[in-house]
N, C-alpha and C. Protein backbone atom coordinates (compact mmCIF):
# COMPACT_ATOMS: atom_id res chain seq x y z
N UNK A 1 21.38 57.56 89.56
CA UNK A 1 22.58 57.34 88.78
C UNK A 1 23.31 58.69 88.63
N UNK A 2 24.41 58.73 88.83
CA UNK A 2 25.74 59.78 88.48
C UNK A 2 25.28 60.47 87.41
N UNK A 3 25.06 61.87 86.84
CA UNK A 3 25.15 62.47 85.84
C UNK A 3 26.44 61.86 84.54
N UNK A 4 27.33 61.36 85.00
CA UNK A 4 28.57 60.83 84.09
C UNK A 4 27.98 59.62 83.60
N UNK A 5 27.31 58.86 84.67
CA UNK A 5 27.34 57.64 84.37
C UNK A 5 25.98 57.47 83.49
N UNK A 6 25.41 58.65 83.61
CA UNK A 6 24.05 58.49 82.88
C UNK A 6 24.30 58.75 81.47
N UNK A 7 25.06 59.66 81.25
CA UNK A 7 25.60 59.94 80.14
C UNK A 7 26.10 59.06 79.18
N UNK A 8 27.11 58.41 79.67
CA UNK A 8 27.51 57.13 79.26
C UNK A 8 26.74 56.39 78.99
N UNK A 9 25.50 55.84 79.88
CA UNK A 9 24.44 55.10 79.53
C UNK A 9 23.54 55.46 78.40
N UNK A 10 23.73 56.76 78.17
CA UNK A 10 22.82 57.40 76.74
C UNK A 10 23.90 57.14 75.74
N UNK A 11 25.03 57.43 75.97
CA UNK A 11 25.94 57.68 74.74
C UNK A 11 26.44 55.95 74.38
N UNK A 12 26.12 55.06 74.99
CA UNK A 12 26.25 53.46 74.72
C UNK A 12 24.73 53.03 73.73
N UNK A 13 23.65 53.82 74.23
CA UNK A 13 22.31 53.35 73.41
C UNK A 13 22.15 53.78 72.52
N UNK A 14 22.70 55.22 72.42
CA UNK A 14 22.96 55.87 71.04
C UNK A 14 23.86 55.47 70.15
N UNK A 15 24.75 54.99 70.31
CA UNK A 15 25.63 54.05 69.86
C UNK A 15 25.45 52.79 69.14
N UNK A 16 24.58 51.71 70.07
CA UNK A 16 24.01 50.51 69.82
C UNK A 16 23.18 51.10 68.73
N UNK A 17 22.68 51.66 68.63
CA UNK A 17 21.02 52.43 68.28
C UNK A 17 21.61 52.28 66.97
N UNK A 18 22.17 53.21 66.70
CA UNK A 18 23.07 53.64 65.28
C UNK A 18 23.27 52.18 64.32
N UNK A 19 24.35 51.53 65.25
CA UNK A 19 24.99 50.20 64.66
C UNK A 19 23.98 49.22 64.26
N UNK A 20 23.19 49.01 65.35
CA UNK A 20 22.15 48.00 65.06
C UNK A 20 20.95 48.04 64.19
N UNK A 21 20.74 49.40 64.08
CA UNK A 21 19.90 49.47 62.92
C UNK A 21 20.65 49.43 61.21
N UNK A 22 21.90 49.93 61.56
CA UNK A 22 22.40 49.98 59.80
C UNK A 22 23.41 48.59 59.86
N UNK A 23 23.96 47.64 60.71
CA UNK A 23 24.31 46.95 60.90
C UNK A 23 24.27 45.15 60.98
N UNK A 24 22.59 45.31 62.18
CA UNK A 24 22.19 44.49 62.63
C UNK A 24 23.11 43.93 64.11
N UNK A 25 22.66 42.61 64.61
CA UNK A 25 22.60 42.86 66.37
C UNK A 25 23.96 42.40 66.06
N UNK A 26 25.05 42.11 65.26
CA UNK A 26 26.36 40.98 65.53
C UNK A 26 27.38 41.91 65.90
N UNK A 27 26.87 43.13 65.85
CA UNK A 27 27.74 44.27 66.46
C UNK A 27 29.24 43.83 67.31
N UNK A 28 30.23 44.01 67.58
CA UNK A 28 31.13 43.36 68.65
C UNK A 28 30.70 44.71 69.57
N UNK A 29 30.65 44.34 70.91
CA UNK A 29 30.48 45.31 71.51
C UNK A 29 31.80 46.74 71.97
N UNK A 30 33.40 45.91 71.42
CA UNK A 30 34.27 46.59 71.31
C UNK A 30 33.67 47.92 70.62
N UNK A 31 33.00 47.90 69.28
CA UNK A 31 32.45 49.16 68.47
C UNK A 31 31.69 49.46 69.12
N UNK A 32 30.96 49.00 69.76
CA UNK A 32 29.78 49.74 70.20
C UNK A 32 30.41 50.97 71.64
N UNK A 33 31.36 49.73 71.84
CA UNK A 33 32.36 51.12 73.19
C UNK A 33 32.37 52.36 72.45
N UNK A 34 33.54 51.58 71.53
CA UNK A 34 34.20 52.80 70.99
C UNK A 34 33.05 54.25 69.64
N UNK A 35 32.37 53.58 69.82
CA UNK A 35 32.00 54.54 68.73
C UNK A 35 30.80 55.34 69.57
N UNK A 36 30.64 54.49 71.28
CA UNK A 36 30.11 55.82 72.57
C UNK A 36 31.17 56.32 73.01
N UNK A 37 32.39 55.99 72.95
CA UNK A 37 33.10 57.01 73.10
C UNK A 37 33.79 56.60 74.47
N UNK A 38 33.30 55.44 75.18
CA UNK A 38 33.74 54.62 76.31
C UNK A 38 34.67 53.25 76.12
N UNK A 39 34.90 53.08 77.64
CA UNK A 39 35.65 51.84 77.56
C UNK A 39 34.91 50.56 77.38
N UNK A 40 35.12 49.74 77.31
CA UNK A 40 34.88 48.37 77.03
C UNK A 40 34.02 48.09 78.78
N UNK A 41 35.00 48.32 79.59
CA UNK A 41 34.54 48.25 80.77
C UNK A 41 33.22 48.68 80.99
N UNK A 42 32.72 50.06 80.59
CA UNK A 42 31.74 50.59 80.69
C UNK A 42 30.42 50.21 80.65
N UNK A 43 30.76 49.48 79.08
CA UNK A 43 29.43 49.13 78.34
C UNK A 43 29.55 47.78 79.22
N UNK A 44 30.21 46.87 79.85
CA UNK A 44 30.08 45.94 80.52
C UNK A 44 29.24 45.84 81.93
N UNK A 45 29.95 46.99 82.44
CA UNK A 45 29.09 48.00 83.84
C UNK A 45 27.31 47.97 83.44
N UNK A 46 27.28 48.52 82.22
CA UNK A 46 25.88 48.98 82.09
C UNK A 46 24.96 47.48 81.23
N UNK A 47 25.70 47.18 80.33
CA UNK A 47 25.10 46.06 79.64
C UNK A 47 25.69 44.90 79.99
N UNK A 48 25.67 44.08 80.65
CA UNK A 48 26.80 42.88 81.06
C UNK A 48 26.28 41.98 79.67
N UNK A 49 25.19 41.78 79.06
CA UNK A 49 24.93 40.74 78.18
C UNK A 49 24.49 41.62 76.93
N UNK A 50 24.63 41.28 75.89
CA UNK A 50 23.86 41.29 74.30
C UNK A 50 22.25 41.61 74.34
N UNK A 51 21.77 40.58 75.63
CA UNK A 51 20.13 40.59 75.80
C UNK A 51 20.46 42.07 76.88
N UNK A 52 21.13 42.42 77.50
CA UNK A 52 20.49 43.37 78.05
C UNK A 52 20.86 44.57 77.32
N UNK A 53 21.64 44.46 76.51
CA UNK A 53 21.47 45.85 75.96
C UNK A 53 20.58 45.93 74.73
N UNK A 54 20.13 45.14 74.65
CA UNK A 54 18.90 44.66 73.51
C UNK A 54 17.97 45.05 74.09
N UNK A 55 17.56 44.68 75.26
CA UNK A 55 15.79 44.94 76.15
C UNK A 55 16.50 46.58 76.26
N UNK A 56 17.35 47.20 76.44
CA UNK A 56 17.68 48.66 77.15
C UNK A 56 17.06 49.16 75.74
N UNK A 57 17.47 49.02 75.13
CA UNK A 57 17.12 49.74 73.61
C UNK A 57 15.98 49.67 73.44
N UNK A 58 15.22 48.47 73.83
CA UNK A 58 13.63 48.28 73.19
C UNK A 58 13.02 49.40 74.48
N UNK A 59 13.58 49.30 75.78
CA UNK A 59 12.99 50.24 76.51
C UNK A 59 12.54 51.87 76.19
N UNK A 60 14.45 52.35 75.77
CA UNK A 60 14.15 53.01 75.43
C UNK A 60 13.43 53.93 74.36
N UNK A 61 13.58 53.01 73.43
CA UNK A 61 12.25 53.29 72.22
C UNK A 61 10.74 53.30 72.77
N UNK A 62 10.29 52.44 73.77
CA UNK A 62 9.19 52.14 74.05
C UNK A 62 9.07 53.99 75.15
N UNK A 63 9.84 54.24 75.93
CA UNK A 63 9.88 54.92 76.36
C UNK A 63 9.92 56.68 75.78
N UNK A 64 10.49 56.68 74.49
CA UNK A 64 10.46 57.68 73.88
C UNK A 64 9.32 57.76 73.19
N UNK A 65 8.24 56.41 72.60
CA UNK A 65 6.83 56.95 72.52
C UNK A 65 6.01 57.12 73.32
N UNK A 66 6.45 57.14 74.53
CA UNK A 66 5.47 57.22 76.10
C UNK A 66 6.04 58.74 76.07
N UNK A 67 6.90 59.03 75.43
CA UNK A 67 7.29 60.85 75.71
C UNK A 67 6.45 61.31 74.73
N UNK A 68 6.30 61.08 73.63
CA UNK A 68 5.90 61.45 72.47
C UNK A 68 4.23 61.94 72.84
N UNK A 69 3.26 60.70 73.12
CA UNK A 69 2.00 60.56 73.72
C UNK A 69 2.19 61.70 74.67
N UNK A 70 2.34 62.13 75.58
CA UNK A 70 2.21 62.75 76.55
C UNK A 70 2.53 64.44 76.16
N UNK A 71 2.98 64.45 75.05
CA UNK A 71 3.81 65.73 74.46
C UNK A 71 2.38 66.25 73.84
N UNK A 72 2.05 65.24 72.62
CA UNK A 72 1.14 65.71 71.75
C UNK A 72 -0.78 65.01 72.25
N UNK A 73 -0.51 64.48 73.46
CA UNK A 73 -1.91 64.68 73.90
C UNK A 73 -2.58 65.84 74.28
N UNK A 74 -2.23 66.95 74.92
CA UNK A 74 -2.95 68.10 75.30
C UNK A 74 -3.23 68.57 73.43
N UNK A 75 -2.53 68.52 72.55
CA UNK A 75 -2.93 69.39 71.25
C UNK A 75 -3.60 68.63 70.79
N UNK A 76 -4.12 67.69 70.94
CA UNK A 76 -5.33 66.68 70.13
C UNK A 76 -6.28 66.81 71.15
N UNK A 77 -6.19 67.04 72.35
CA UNK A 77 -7.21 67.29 73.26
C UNK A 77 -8.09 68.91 72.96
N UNK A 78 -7.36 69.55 72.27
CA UNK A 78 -7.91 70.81 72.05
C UNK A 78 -8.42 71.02 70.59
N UNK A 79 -8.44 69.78 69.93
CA UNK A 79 -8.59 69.61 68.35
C UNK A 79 -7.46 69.98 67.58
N UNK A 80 -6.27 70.11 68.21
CA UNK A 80 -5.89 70.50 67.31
C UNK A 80 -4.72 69.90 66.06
N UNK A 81 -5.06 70.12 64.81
CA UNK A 81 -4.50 69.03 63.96
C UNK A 81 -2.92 68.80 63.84
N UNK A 82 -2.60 69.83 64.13
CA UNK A 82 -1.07 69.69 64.28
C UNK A 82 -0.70 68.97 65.27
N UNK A 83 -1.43 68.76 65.83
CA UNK A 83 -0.84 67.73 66.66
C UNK A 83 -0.95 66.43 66.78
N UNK A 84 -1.60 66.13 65.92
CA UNK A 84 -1.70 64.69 65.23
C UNK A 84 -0.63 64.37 63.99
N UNK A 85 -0.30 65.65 62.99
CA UNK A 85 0.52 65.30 61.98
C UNK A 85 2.23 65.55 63.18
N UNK A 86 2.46 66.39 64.04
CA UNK A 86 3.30 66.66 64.58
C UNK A 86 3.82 64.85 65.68
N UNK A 87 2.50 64.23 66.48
CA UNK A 87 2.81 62.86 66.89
C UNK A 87 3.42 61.91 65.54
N UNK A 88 2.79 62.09 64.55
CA UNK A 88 2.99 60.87 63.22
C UNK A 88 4.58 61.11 63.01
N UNK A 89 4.66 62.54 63.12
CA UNK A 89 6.02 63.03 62.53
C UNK A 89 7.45 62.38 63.72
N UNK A 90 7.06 62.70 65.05
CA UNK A 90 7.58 62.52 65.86
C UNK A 90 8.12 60.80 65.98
N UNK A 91 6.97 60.11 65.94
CA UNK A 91 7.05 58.60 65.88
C UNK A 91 8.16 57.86 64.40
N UNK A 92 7.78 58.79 63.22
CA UNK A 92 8.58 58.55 62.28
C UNK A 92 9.80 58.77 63.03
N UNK A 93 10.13 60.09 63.22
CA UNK A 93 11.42 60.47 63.15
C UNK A 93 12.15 59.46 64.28
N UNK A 94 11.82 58.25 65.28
CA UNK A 94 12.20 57.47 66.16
C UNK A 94 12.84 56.25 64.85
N UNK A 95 12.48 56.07 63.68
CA UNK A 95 12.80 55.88 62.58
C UNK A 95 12.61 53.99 63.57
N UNK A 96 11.49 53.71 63.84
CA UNK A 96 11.51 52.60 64.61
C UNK A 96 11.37 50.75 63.71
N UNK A 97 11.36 51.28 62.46
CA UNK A 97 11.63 50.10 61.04
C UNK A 97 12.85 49.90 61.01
N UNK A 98 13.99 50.47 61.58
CA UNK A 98 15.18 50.04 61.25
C UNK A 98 15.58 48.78 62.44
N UNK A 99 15.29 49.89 63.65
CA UNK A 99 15.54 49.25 65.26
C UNK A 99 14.93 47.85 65.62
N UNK A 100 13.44 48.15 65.57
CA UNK A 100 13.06 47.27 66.30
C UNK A 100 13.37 45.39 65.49
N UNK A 101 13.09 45.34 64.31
CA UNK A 101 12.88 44.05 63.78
C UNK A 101 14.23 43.45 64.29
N UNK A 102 15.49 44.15 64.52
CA UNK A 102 16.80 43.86 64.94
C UNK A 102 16.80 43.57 66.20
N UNK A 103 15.99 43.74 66.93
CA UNK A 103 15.44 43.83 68.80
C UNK A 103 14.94 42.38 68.78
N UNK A 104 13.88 42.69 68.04
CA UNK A 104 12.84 41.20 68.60
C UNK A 104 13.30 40.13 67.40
N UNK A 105 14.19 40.05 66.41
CA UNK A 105 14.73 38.88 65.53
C UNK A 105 14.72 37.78 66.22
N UNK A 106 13.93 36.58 65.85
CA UNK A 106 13.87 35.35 66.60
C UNK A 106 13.60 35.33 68.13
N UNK A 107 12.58 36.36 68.16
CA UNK A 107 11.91 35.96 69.38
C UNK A 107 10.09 36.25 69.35
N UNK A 108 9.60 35.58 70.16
CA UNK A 108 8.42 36.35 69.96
C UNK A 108 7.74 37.31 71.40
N UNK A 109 7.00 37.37 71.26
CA UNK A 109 6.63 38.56 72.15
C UNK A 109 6.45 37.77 73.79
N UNK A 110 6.03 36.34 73.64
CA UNK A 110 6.17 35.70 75.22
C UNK A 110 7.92 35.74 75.22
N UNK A 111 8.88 35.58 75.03
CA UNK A 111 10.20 35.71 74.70
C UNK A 111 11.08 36.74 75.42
N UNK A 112 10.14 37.84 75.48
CA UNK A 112 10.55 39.19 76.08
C UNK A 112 10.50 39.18 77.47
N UNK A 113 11.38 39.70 78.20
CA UNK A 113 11.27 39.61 79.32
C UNK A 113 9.72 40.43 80.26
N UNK A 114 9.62 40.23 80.92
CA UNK A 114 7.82 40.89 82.04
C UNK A 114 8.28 42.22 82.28
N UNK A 115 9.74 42.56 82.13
CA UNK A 115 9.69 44.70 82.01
C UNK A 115 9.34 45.18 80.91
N UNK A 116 9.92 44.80 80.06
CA UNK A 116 9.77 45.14 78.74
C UNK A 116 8.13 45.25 78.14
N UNK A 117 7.88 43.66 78.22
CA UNK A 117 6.57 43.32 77.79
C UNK A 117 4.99 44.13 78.85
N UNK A 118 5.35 44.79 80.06
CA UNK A 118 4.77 45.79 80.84
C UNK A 118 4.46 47.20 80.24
N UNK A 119 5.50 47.84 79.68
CA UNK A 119 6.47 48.89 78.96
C UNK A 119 5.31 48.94 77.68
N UNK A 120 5.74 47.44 77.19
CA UNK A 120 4.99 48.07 75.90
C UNK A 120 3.30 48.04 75.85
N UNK A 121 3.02 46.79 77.07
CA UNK A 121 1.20 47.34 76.90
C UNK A 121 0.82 49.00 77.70
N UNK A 122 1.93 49.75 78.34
CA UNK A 122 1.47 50.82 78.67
C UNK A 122 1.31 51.78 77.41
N UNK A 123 2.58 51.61 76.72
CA UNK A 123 2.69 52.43 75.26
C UNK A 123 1.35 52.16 74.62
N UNK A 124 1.02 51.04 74.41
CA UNK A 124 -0.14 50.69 73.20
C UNK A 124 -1.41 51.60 74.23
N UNK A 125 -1.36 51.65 75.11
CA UNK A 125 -2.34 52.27 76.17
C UNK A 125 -2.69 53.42 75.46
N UNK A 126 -0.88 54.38 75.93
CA UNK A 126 -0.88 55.47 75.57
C UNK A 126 -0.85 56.20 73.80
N UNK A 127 -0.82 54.93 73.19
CA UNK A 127 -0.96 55.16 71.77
C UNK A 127 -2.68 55.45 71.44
N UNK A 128 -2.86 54.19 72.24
CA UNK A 128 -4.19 54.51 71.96
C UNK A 128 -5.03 55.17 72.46
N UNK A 129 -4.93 55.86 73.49
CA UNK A 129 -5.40 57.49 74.04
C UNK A 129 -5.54 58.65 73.01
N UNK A 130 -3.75 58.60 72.14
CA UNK A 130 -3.64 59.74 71.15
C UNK A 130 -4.67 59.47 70.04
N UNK A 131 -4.76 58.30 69.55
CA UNK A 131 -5.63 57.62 68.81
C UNK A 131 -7.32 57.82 68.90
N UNK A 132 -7.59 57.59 70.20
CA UNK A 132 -8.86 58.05 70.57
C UNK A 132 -9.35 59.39 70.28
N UNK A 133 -8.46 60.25 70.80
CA UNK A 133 -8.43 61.47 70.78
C UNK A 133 -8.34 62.18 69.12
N UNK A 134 -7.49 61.64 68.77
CA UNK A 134 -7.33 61.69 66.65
C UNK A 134 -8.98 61.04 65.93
N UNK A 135 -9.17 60.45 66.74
CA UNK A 135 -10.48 59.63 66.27
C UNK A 135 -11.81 60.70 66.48
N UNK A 136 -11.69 61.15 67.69
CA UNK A 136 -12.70 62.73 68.46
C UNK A 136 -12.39 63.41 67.38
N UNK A 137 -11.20 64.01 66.71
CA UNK A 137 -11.45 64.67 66.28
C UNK A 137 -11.55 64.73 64.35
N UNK A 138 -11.92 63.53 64.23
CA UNK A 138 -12.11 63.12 62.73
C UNK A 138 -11.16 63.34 61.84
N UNK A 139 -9.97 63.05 62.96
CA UNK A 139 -8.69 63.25 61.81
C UNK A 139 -8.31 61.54 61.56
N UNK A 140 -8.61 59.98 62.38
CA UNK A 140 -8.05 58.85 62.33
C UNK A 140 -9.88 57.92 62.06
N UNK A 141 -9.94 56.96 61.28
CA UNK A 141 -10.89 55.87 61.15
C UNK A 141 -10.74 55.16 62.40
N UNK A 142 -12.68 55.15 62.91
CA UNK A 142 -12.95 54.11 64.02
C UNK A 142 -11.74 52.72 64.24
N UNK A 143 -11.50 51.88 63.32
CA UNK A 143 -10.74 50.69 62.97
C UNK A 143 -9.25 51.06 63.33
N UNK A 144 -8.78 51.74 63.11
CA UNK A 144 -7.62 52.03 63.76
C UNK A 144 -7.23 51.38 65.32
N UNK A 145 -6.49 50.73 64.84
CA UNK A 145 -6.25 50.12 66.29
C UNK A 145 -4.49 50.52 66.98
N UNK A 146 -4.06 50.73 68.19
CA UNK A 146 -2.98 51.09 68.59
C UNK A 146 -1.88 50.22 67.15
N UNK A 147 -1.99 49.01 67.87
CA UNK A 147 -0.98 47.84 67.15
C UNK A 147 -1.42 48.02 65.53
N UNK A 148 -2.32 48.06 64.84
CA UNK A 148 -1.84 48.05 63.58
C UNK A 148 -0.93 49.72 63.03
N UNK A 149 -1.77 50.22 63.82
CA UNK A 149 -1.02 52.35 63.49
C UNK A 149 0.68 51.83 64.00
N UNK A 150 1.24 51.19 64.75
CA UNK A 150 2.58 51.12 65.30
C UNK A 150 3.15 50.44 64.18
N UNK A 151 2.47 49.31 63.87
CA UNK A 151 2.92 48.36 62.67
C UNK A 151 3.15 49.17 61.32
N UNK A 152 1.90 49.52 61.30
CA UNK A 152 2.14 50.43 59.92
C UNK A 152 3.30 51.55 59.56
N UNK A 153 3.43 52.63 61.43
CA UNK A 153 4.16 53.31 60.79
C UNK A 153 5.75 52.44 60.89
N UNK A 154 6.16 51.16 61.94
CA UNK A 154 7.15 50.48 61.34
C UNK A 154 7.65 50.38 60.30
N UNK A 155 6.77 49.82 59.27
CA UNK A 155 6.63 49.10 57.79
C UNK A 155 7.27 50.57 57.14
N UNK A 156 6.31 51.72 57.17
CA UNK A 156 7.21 52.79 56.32
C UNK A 156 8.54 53.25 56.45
N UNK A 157 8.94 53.27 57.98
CA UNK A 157 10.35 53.38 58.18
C UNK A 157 11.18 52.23 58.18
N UNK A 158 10.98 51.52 57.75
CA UNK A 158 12.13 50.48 57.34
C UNK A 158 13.19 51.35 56.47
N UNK A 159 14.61 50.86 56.47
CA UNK A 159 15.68 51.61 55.75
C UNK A 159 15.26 51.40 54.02
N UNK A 160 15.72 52.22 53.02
CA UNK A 160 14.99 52.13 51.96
C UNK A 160 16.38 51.17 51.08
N UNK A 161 16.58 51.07 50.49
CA UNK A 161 17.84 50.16 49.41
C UNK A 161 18.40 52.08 49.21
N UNK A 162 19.62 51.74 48.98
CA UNK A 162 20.29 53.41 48.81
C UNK A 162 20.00 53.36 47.21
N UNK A 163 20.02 53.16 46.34
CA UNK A 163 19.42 53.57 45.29
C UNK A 163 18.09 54.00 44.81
N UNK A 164 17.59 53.57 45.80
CA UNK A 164 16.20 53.98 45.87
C UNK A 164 15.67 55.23 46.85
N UNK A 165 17.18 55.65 47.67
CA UNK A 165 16.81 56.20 48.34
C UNK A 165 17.43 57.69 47.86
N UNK A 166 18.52 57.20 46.97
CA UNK A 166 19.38 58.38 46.44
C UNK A 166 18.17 58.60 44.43
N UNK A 167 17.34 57.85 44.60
CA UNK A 167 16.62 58.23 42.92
C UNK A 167 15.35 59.08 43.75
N UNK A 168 14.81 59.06 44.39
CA UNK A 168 13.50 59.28 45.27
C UNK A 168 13.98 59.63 46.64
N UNK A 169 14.38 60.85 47.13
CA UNK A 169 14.97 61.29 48.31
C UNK A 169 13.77 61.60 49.51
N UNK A 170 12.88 62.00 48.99
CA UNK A 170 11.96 62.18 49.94
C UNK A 170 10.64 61.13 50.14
N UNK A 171 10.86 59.92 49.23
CA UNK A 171 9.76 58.92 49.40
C UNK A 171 9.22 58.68 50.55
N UNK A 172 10.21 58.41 51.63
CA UNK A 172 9.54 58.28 52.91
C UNK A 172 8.54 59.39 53.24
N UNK A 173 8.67 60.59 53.35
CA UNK A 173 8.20 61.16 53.69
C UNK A 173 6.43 61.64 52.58
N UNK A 174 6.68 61.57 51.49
CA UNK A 174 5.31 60.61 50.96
C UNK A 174 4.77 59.90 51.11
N UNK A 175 5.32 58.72 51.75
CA UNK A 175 4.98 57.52 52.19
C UNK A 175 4.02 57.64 53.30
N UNK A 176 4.67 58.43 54.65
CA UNK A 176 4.28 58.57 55.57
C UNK A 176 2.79 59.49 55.12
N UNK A 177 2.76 60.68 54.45
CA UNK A 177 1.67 61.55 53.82
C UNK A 177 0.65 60.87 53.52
N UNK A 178 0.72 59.40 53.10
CA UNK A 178 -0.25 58.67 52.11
C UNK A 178 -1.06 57.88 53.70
N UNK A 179 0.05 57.06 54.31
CA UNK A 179 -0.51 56.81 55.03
C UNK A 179 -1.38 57.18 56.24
N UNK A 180 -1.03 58.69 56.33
CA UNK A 180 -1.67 59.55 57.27
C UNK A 180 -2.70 60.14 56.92
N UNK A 181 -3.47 60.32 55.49
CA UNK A 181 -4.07 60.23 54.76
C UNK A 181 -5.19 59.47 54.25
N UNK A 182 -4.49 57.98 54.52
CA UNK A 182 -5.22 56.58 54.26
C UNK A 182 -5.81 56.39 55.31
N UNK A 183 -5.70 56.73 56.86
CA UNK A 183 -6.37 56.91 58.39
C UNK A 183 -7.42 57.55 58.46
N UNK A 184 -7.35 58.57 57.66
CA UNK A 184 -8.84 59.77 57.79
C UNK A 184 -10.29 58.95 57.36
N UNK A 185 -11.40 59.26 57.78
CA UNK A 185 -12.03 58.86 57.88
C UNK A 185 -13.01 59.34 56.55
């Protein structure tokens, strides 16, 4: 793909990304042009349907914790703890409680198309490698399983109610502390 056109293709998911999490999916895709900064045409070029720029998004989330895993496996391979609070941190900051429940709304997981649903048993793979490895080094409980650690850290990043988020500014990030915490063995 064209360096331009790739661009575009990031600056449409970043876009969707944004809307659909503080929004939800009814987005018109006119905003979603305009607020990547493209034509209408564009996002048509790259997303012709609603479902495909829906699976592009779940990709690329699925794909940015397949970056994540691969980043902070060598520092858990060497014991080292920062790199277990540095993966937790990383996975938060994908802020994936807002995104995903807006992705898979009224579908279930046979629902998903065979790329997607490929995508994500590699992730749970690679989740659970880091996991293994967090487990070696007595920073995560035997029981820990890929899918409930993904679930869980979902559940904390969900968006908070703004009053709750403007009385208690850093809750999440307690949140996340407790639960990373509640893993140790």
């Amino acid at each position: 793909m064209r360096a331009d056109a790739l661009a575009n293709r990031e600056a449409l998911l970043a876009a969707a990304r944004h809307l659909y999490s503080s929004r939800g999916m009814t987005v018109p895709y006119s905003q979603i042009a305009a607020e990547a900064g493209v034509g209408i045409a564009t996002l048509y070029r790259h997303f012709p349907t609603p479902d495909d720029l829906a699976l592009g998004l779940f990709v690329q989330v699925l794909e940015r914790i397949r970056d994540i895993c691969a980043r902070r496996r060598g520092e858990l391979a060497a014991g080292d703890e920062t790199g277990w609070t540095g993966f937790v941190a990383d996975l938060v900051a994908l802020e994936m409680g807002a995104l995903v429940p807006q992705l898979v709304a009224g579908r279930g997981l046979g629902d998903l198309p065979p790329q997607a649903m490929a995508i994500r048993e590699s992730v749970l793979a690679d989740v659970g490698e880091v996991l293994r490895l967090a487990k070696a080094a007595g920073l995560v409980r035997e029981e820990v399983t890929p899918l409930y650690f993904q679930a869980g850290l979902g559940a904390l990043t969900r968006p908070l109610p703004e009053a709750v988020a403007a009385t208690v500014p850093d809750l999440r990030a307690w949140l996340v502390e407790v639960f990373v915490a509640g893993l140790r063995p």
